[in-house]
C-alpha atoms as a PDB file:
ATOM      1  CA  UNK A   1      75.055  94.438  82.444  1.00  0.00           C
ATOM      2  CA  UNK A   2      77.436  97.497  83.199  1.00  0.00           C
ATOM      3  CA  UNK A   3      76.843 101.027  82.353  1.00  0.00           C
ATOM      4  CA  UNK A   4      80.272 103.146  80.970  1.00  0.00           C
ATOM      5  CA  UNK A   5      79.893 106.337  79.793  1.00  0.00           C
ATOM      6  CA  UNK A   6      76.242 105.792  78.957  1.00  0.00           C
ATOM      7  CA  UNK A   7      76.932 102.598  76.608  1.00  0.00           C
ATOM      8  CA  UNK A   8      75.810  98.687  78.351  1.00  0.00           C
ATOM      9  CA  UNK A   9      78.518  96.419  78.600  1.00  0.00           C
ATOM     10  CA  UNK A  10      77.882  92.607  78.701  1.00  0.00           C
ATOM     11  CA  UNK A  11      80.832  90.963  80.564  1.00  0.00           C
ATOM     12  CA  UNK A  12      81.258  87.025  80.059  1.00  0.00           C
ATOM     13  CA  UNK A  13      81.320  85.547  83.288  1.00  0.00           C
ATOM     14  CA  UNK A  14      84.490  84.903  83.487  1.00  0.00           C
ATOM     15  CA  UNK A  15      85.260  88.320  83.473  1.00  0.00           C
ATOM     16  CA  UNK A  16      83.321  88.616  86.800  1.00  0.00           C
ATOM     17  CA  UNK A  17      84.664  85.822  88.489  1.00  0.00           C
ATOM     18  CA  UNK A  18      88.368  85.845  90.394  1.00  0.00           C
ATOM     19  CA  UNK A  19      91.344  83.277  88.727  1.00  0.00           C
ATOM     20  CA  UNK A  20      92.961  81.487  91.552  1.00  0.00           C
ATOM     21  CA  UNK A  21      96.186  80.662  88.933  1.00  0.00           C
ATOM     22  CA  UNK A  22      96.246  84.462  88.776  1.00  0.00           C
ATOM     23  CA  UNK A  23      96.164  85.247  92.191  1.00  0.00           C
ATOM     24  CA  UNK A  24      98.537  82.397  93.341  1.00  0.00           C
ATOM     25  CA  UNK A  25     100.841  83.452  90.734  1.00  0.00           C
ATOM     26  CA  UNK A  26     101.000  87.130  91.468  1.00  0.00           C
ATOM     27  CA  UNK A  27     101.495  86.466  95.292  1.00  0.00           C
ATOM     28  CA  UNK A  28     103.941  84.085  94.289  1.00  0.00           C
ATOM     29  CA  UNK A  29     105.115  86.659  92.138  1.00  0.00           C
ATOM     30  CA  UNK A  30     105.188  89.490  94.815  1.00  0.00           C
ATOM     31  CA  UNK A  31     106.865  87.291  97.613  1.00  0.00           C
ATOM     32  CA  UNK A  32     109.593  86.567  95.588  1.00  0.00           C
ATOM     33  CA  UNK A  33     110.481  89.740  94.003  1.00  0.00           C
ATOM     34  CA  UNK A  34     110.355  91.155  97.977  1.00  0.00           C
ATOM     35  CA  UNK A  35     112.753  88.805  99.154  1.00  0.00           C
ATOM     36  CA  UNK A  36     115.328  89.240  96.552  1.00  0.00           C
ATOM     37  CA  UNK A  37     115.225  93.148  97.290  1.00  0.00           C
ATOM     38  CA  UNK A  38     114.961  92.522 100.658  1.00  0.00           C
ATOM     39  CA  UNK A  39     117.883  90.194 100.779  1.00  0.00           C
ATOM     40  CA  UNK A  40     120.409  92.854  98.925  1.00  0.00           C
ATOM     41  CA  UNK A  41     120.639  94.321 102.356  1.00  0.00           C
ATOM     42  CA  UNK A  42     122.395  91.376 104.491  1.00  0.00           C
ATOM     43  CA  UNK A  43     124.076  90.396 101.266  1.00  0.00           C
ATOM     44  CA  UNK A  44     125.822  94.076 100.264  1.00  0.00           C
ATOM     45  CA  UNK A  45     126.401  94.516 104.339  1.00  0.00           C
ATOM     46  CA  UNK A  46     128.186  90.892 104.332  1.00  0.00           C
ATOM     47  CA  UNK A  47     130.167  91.035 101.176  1.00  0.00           C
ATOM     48  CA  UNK A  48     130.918  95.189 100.768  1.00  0.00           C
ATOM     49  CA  UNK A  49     130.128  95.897 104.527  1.00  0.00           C
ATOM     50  CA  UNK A  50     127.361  97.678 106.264  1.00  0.00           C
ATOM     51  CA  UNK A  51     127.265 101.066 104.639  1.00  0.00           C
ATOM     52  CA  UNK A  52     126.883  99.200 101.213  1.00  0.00           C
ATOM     53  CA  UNK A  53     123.573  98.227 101.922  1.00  0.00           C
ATOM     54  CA  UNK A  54     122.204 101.650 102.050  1.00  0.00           C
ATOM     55  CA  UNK A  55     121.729 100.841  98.071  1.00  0.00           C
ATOM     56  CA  UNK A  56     119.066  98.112  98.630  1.00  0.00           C
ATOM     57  CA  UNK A  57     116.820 101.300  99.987  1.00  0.00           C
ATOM     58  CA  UNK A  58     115.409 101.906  96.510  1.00  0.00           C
ATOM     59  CA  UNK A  59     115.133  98.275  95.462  1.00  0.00           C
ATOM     60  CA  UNK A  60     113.419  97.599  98.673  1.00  0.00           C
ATOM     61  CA  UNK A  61     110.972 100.477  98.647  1.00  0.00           C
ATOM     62  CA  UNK A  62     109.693  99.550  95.715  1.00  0.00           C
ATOM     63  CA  UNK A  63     108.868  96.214  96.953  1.00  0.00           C
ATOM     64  CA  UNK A  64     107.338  97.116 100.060  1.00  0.00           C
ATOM     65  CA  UNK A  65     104.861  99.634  97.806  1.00  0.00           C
ATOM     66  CA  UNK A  66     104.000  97.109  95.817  1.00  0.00           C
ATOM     67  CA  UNK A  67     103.230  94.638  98.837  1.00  0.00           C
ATOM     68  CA  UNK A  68     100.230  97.092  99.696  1.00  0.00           C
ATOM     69  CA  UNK A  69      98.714  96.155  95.679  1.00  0.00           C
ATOM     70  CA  UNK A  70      98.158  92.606  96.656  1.00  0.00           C
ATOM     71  CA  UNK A  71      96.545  93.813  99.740  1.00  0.00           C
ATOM     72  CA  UNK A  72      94.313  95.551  97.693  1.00  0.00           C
ATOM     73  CA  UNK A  73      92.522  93.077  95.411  1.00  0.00           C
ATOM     74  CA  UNK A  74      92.146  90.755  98.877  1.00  0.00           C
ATOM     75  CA  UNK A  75      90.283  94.023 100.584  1.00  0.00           C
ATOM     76  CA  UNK A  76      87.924  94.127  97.385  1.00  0.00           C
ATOM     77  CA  UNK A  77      87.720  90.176  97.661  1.00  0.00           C
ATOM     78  CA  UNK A  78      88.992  89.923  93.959  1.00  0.00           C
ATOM     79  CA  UNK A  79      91.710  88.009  94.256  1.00  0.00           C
ATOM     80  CA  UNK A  80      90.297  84.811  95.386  1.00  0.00           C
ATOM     81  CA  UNK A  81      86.992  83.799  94.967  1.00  0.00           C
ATOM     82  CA  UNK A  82      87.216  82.104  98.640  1.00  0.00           C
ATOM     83  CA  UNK A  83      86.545  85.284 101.353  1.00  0.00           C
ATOM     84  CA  UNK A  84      88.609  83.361 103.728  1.00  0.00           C
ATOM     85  CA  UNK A  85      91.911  83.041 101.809  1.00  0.00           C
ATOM     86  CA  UNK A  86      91.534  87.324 100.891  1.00  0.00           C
ATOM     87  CA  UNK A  87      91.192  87.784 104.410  1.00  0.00           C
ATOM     88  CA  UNK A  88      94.515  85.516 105.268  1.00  0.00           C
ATOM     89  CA  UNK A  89      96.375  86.539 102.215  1.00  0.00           C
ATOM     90  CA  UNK A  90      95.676  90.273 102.590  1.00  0.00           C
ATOM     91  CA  UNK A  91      96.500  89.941 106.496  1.00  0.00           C
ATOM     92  CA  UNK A  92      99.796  88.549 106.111  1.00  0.00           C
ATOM     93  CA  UNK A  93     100.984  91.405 103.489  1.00  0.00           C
ATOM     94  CA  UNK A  94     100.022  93.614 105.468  1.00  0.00           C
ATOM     95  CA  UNK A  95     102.119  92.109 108.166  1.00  0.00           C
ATOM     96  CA  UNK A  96     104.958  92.078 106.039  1.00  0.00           C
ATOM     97  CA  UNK A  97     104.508  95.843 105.005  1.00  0.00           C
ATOM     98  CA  UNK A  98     103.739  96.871 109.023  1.00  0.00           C
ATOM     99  CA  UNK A  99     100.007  97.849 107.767  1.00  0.00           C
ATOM    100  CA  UNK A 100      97.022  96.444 109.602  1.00  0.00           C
ATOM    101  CA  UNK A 101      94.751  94.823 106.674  1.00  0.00           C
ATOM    102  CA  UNK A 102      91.424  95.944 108.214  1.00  0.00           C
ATOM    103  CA  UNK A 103      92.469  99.396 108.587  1.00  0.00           C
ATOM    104  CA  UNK A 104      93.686  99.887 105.352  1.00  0.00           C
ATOM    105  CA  UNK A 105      89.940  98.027 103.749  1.00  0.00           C
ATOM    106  CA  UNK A 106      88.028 101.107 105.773  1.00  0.00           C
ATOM    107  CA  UNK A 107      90.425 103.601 104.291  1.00  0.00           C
ATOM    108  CA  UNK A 108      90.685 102.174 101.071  1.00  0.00           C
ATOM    109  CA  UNK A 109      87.000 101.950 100.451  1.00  0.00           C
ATOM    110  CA  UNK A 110      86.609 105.963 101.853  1.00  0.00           C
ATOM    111  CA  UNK A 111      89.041 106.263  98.846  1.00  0.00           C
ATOM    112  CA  UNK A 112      86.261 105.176  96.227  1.00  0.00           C
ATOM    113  CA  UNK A 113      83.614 106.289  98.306  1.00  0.00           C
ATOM    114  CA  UNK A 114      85.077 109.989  98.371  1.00  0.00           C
ATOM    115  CA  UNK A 115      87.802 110.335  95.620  1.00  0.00           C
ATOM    116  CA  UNK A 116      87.934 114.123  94.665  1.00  0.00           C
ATOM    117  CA  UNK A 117      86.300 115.188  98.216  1.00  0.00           C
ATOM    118  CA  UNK A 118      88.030 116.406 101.213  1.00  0.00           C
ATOM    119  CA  UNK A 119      86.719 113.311 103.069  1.00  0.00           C
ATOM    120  CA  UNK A 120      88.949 111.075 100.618  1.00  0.00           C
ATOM    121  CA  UNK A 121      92.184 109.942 102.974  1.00  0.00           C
ATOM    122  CA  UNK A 122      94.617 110.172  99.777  1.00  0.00           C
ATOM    123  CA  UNK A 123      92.982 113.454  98.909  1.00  0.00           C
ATOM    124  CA  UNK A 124      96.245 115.222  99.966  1.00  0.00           C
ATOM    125  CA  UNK A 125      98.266 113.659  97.366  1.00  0.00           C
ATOM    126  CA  UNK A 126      96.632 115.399  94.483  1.00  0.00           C
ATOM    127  CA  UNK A 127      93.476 117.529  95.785  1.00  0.00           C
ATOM    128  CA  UNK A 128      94.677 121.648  95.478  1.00  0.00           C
ATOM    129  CA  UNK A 129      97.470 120.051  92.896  1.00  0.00           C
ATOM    130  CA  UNK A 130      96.691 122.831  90.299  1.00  0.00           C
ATOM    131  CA  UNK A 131      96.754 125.878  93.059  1.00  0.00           C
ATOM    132  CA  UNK A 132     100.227 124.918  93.309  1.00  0.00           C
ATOM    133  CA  UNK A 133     103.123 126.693  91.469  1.00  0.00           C
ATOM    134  CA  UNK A 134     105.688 124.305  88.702  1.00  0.00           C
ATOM    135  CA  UNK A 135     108.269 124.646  91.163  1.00  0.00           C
ATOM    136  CA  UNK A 136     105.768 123.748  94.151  1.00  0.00           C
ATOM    137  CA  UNK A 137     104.158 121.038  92.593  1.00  0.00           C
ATOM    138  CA  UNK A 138     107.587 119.760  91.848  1.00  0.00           C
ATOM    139  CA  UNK A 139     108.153 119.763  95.712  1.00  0.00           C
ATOM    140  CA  UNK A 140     104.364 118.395  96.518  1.00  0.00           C
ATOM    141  CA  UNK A 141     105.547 115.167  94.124  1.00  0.00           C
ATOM    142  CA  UNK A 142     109.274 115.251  95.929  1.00  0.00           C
ATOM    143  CA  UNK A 143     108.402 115.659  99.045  1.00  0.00           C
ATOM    144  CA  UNK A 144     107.710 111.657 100.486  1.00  0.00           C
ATOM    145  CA  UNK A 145     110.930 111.139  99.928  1.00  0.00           C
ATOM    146  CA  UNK A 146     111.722 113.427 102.929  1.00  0.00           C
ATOM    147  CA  UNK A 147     109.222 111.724 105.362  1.00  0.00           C
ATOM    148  CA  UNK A 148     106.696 114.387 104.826  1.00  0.00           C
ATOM    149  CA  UNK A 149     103.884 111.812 103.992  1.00  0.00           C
ATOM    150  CA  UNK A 150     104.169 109.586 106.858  1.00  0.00           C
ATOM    151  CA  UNK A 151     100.632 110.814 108.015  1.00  0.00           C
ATOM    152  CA  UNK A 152      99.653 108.339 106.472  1.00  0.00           C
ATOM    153  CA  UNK A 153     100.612 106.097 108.766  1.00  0.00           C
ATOM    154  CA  UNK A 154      99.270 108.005 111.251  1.00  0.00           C
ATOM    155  CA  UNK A 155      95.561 107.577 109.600  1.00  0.00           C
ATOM    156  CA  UNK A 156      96.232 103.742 109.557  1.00  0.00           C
ATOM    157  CA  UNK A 157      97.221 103.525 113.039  1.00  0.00           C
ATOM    158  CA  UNK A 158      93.740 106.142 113.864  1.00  0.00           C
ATOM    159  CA  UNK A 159      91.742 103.119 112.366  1.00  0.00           C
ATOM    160  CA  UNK A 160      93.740 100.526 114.260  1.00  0.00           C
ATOM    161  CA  UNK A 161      93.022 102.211 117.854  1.00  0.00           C
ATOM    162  CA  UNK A 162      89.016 101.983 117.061  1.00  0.00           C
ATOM    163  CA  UNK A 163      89.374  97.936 116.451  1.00  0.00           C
ATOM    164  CA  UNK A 164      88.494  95.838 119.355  1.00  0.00           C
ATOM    165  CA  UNK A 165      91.540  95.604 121.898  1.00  0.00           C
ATOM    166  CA  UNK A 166      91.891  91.455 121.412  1.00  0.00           C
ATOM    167  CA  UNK A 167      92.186  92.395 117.564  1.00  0.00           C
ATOM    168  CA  UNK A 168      94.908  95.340 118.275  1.00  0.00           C
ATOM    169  CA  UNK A 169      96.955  92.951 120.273  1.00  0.00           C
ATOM    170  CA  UNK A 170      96.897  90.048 117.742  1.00  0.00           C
ATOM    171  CA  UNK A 171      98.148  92.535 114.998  1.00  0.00           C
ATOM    172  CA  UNK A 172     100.618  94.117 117.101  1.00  0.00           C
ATOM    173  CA  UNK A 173     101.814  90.883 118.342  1.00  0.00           C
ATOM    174  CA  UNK A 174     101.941  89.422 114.864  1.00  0.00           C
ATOM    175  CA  UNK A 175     103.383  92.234 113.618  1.00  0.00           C
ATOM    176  CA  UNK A 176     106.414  92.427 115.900  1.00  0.00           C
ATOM    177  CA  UNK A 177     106.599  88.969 115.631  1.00  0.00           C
ATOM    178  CA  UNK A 178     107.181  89.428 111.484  1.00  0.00           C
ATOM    179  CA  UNK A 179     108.864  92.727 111.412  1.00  0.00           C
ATOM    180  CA  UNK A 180     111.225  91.590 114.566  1.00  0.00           C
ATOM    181  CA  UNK A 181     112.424  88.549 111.711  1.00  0.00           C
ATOM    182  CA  UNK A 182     112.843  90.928 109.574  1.00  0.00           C
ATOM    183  CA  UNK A 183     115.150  92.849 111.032  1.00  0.00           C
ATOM    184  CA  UNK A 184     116.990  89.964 112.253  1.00  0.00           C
ATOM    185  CA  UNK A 185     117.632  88.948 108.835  1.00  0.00           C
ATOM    186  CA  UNK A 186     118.408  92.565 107.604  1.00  0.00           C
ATOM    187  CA  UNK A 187     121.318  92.971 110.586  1.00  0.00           C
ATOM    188  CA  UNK A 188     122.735  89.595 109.752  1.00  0.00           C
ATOM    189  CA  UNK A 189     121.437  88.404 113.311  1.00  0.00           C
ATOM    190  CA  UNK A 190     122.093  92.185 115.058  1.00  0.00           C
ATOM    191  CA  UNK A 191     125.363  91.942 113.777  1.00  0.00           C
ATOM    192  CA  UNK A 192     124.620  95.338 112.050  1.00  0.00           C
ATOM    193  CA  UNK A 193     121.824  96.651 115.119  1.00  0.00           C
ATOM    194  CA  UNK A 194     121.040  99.860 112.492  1.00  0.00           C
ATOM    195  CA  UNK A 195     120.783  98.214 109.444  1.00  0.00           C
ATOM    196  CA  UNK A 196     117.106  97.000 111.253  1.00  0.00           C
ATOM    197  CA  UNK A 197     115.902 100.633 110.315  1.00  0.00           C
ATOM    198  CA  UNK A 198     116.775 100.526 106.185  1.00  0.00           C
ATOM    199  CA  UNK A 199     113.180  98.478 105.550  1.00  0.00           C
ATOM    200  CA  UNK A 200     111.265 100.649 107.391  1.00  0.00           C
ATOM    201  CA  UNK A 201     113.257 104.033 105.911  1.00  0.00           C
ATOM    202  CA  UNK A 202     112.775 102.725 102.170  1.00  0.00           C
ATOM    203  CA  UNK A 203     108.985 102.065 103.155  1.00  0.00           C
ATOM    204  CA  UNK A 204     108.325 105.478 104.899  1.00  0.00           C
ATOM    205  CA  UNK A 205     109.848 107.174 101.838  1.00  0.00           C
ATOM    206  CA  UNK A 206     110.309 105.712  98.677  1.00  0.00           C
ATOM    207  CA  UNK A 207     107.274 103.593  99.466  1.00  0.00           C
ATOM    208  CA  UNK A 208     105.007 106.450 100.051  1.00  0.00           C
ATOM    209  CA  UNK A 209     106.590 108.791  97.102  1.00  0.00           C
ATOM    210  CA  UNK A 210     106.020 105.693  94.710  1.00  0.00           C
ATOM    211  CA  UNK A 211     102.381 105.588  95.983  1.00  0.00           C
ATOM    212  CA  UNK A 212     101.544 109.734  95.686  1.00  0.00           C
ATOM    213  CA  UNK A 213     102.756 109.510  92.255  1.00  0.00           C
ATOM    214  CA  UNK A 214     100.558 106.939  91.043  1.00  0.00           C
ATOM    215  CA  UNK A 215      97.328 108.599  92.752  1.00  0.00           C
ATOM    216  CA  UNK A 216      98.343 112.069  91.430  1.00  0.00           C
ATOM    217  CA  UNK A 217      98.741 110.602  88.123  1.00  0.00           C
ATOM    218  CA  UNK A 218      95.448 108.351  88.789  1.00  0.00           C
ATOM    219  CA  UNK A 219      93.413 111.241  90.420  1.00  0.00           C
ATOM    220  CA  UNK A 220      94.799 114.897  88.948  1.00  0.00           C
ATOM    221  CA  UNK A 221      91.884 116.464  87.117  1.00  0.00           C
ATOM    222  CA  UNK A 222      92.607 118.422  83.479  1.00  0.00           C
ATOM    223  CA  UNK A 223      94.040 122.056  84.702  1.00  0.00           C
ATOM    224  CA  UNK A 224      90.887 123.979  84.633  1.00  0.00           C
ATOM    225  CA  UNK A 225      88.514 121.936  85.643  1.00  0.00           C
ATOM    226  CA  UNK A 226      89.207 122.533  89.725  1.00  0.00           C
ATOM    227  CA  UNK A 227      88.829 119.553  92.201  1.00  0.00           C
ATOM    228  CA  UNK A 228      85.795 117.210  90.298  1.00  0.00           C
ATOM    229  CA  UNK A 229      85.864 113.966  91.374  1.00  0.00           C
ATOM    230  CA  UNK A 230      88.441 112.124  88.934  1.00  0.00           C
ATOM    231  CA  UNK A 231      90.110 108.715  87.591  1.00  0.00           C
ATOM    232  CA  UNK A 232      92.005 108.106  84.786  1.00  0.00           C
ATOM    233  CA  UNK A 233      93.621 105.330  83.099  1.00  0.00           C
ATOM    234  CA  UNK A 234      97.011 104.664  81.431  1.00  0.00           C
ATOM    235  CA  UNK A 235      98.302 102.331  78.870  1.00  0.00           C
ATOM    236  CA  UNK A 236     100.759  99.593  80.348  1.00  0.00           C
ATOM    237  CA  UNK A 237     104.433 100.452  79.603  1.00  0.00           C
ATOM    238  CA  UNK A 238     107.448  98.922  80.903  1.00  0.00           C
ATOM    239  CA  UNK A 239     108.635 102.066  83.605  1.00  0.00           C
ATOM    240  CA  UNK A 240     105.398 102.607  84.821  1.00  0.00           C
ATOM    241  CA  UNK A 241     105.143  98.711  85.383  1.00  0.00           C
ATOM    242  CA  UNK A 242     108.348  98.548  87.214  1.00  0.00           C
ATOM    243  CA  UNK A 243     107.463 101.883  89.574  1.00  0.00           C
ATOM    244  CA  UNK A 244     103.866 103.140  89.222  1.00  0.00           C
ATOM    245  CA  UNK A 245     101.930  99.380  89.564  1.00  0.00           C
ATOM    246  CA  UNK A 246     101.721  95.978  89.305  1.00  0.00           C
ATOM    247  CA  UNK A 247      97.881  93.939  89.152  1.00  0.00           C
ATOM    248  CA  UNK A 248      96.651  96.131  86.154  1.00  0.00           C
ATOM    249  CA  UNK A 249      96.170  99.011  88.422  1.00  0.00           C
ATOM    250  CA  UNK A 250      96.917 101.059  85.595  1.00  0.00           C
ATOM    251  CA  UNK A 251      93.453 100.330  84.571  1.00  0.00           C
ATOM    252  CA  UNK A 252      92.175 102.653  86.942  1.00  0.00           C
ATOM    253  CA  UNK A 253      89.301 104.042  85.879  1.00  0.00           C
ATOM    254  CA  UNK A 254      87.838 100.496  84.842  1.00  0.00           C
ATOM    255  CA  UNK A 255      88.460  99.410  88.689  1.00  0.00           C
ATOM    256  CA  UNK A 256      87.063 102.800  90.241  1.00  0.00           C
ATOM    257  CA  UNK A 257      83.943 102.264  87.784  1.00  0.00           C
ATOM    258  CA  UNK A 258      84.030  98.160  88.402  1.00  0.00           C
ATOM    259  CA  UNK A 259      85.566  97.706  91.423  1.00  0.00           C
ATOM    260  CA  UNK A 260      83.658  93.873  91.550  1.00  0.00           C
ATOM    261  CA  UNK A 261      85.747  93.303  88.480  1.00  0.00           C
ATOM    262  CA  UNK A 262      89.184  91.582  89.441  1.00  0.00           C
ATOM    263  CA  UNK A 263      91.964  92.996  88.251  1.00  0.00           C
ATOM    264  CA  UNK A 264      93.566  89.920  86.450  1.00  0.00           C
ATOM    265  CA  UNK A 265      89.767  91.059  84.071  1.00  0.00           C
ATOM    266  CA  UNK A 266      90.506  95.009  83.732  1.00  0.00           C
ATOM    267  CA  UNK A 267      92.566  94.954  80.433  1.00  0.00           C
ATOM    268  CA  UNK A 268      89.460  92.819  78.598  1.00  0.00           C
ATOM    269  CA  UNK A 269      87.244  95.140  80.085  1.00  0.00           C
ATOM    270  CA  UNK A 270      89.576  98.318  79.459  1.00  0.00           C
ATOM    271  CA  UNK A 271      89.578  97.101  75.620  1.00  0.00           C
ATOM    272  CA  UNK A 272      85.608  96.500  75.492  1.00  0.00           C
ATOM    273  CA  UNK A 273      85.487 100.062  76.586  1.00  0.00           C
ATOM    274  CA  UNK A 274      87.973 101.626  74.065  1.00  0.00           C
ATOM    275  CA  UNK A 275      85.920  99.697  71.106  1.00  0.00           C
ATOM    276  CA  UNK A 276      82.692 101.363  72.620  1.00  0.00           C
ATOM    277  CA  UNK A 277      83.656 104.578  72.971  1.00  0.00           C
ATOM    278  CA  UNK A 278      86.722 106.164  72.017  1.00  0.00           C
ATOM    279  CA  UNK A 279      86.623 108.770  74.649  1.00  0.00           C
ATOM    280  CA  UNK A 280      87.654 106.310  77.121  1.00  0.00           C
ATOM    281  CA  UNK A 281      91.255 105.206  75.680  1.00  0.00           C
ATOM    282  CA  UNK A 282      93.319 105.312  78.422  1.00  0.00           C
ATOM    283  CA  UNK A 283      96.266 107.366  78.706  1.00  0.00           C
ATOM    284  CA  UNK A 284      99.790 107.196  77.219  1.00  0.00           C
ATOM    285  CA  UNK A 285     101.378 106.920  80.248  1.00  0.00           C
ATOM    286  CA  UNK A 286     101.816 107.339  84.228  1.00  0.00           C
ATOM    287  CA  UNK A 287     105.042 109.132  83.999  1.00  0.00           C
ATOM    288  CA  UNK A 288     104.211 111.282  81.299  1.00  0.00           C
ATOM    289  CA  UNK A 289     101.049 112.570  82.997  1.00  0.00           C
ATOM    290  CA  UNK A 290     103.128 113.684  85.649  1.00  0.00           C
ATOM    291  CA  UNK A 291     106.046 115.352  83.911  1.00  0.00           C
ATOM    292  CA  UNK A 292     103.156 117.266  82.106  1.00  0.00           C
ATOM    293  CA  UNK A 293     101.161 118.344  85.237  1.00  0.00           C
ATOM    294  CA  UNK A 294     104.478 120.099  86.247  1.00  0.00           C
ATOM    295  CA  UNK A 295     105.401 121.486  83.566  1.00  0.00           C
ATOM    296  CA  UNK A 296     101.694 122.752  82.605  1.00  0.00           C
END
């Protein structure tokens, strides 16, 4: 039994319990999609020559965001049922996005812990929003894309130097190990030596701007109502699918509420919520929210 807005919910077990076709197909999914964007930027510098590959940026960035959303459901051990295959899973994302997996469990879960506090690591994405001015909030949304929000990195990397040494070295090992291939395929075997730094550019910004969009839009209280802790919803939709999220994270406030529930489970649970109370519809959509909280 689950409590929602006052009301009990009884959730069929299956709604409870992870669907390894689901996971295996969204990793699937996910590895795929990363290497065809990540493979426009050999391809563009082999056929239209090295400068051409500069247009891959946005098509990679989007993948490497959406990298960190399977790393996600493994840190809340939702997308397997088996601990062990989260753990690996999640690990080797996060090798592939240059993000140590255990650091980004402790922040994550300091996220739900302290969403709407000052203590809440994403809290600079959206906390002090409304104190802004239209024209500065349009710059606080903007402003990833200019490398201004690569302190998050920093907070990762905080995390990382408080893990055992043996642990530090494995990831950094690992992770030069995967990144290092990476580039090699990227500069057509350091063919192109500068064409190494376009994955970690398109991360660094249109990575991070992807990612404070979707937690303002998650996380941006009704003007008025000053910094409350809170989560909101949104209907799925084709744009915000293809930007905003991927693994039903648009069911947000179901996950913050649920976070046991995997997220293959939030839209049955999002619907049993709706017929319950219809308070708790979600939101039209991601990228409407956020055109309005600018032009509010």
């Amino acid at each position: 039994m689950f409590a929602y807005g006052g009301d009990e919910i009884q959730l069929r077990a299956e709604m409870t319990t992870p669907n390894f076709t689901y996971g295996s197909y969204v990793v699937t999914r996910s590895l795929l999609l990363f290497a065809l964007a990540f493979s426009l930027i050999p391809i563009l510098a082999a056929t239209l020559g090295p400068w051409a590959a500069l247009w891959a940026l946005p098509f990679v960035g989007v993948r490497a965001y959406k990298l960190t959303m399977i790393m996600h459901d493994c840190a809340h051990g939702t997308l397997f049922a088996e601990p062990r295959i989260n753990r690996n899973v999640g690990v080797f994302f996060g090798l592939l996005a240059g993000i140590n997996f255990n650091a980004y469990g402790r922040l994550h879960f300091l996220h739900h812990t302290h969403f709407g506090e000052e203590e809440d690591p994403r809290g600079r994405d959206y906390l002090k929003y409304w104190s802004f001015s239209p024209r500065a909030r349009l710059w606080h949304l903007l402003r990833p894309l200019f490398g201004f929000n690569l302190t998050h990195y920093r907070n990762v990397m905080r995390v990382v130097e408080m893990l055992p040494i043996r642990q530090q070295g494995i990831f950094f090992a690992a992770g030069f190990a995967v990144q290092g291939a990476l580039a090699t395929i990227a500069t057509l075997g350091w063919r192109y030596p500068l064409l190494a730094l376009i994955y970690p550019l398109s991360a660094a910004t249109i990575g991070l701007f992807l990612s404070q969009l979707r937690v303002v839009a998650e996380h941006l209280p009704p003007k008025g109502a000053g910094d409350a802790p809170f989560v909101i919803s949104h209907e799925p939709n084709w744009i915000d699918a293809a930007l905003l999220y991927d693994l039903n994270f648009n069911y947000h406030r179901e996950h913050h509420t649920y976070p046991e529930v995997p997220s293959v489970c939030l839209p049955a649970l999002s619907l049993e919520i709706s017929k319950r109370n219809f308070s708790q519809k979600p939101a039209y959509c991601m990228v409407h929210t956020l055109v309005q909280s600018v032009l509010k």
